[in-house]
C-alpha atoms as a PDB file:
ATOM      1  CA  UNK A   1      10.097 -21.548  31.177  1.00  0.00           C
ATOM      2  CA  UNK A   2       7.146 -19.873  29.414  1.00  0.00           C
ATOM      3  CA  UNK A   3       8.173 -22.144  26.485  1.00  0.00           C
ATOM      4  CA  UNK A   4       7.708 -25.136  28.530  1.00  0.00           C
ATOM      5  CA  UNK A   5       4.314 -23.621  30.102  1.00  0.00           C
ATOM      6  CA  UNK A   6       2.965 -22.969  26.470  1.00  0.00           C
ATOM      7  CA  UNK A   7       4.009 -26.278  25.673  1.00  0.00           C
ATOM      8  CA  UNK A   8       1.912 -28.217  28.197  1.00  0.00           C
ATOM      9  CA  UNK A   9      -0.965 -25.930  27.771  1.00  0.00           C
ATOM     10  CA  UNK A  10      -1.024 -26.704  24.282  1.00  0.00           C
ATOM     11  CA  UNK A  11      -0.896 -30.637  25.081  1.00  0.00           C
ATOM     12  CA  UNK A  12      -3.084 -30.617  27.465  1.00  0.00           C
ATOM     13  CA  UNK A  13      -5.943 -28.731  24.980  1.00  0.00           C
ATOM     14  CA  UNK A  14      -4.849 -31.128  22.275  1.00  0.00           C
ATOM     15  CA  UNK A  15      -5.232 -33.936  24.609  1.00  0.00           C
ATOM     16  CA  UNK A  16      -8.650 -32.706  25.698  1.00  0.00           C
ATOM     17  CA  UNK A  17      -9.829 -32.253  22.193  1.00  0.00           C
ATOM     18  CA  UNK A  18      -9.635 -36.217  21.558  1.00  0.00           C
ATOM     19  CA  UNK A  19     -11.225 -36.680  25.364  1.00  0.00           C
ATOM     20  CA  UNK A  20      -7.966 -37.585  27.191  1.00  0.00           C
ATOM     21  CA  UNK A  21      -6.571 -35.790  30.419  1.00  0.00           C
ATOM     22  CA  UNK A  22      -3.235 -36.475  32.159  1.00  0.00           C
ATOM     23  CA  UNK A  23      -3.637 -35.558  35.328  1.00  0.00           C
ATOM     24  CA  UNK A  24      -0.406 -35.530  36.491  1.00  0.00           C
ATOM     25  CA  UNK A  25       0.398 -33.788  33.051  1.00  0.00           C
ATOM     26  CA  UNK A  26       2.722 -30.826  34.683  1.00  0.00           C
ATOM     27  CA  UNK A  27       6.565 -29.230  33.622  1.00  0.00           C
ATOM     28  CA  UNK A  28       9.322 -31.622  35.661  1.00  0.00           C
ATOM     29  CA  UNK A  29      10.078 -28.902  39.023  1.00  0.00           C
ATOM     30  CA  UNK A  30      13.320 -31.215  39.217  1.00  0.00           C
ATOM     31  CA  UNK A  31      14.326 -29.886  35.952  1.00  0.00           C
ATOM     32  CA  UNK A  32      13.517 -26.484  36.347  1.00  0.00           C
ATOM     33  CA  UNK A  33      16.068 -26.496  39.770  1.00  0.00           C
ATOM     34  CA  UNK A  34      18.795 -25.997  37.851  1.00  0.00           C
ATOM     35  CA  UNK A  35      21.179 -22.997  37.298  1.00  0.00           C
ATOM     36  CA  UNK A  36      20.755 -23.339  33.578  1.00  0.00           C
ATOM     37  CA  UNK A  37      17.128 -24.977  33.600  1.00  0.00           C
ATOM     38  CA  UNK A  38      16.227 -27.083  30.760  1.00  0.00           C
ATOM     39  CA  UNK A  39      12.013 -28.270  31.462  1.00  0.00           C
ATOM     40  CA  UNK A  40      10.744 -31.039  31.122  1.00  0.00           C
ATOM     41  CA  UNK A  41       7.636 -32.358  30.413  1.00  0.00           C
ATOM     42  CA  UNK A  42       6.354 -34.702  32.804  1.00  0.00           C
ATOM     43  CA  UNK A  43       3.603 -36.737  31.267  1.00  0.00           C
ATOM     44  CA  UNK A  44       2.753 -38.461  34.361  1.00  0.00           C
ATOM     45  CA  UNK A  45       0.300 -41.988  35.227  1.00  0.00           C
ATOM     46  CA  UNK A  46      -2.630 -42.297  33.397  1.00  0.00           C
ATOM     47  CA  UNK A  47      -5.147 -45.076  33.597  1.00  0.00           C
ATOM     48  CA  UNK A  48      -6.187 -48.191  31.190  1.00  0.00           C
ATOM     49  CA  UNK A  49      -9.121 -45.974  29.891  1.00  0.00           C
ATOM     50  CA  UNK A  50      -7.068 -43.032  29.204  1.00  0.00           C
ATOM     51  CA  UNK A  51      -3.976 -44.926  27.449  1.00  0.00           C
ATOM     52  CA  UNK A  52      -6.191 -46.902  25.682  1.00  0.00           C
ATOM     53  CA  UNK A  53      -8.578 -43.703  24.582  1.00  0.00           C
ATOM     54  CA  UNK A  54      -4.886 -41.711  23.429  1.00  0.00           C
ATOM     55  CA  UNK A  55      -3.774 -44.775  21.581  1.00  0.00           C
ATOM     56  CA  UNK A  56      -6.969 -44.524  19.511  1.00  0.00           C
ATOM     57  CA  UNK A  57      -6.856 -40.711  18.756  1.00  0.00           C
ATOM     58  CA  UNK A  58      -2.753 -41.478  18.157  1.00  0.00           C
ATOM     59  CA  UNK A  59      -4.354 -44.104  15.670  1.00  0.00           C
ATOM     60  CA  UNK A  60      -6.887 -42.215  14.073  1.00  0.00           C
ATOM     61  CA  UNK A  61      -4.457 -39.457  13.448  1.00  0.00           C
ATOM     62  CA  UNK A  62      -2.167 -42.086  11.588  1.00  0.00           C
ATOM     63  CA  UNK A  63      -4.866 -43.098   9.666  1.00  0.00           C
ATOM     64  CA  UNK A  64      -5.506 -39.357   8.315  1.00  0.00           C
ATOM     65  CA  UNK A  65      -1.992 -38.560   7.618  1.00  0.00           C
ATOM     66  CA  UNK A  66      -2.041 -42.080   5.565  1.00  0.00           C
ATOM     67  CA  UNK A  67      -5.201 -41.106   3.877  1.00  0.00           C
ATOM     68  CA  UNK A  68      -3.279 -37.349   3.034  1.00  0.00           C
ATOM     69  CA  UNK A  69      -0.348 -39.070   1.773  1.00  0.00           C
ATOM     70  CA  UNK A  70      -1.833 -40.946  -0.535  1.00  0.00           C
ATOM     71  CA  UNK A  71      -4.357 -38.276  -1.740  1.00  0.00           C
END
C-alpha cells in the first residue's frame, strides 16, 4: 500500500511540474478490498484543457528523448 501511495504522490508532483492536476488522481479503494490487495491507480476524469496540456508535456518529453537518442 505505501508503494501505491508513493506512487501517486510521485505522479501527481510529476504531473504538477508540467501544470497538469488529476483531480480524481487517487489509489482504486476497490482494489485495495481485497484479502491479498493489489492497488491500483485510478487516474480518474480530467478535462479538454488538462488532456490536452498532458498530451503536450507527453510530447515534449518525446521530443527530448528523440533529441538524446540521437545525440
Amino acid at each position: 500500500m505505501a508503494a501505491a501511495e508513493d506512487a501517486v504522490a510521485r505522479l501527481r508532483a510529476g504531473l504538477a511540474g508540467i501544470g497538469v492536476k488529476l483531480p480524481s488522481l487517487r489509489i482504486d479503494p476497490v482494489s485495495c478490498a481485497r484479502d491479498e490487495p493489489a492497488p491500483l491507480v485510478d487516474l480518474g476524469r480530467c478535462t479538454i484543457d488538462t488532456a490536452l496540456r498532458l498530451s503536450a508535456g507527453l510530447e515534449e518529453l518525446q521530443r527530448e528523448a528523440a533529441v538524446a537518442h540521437d545525440s
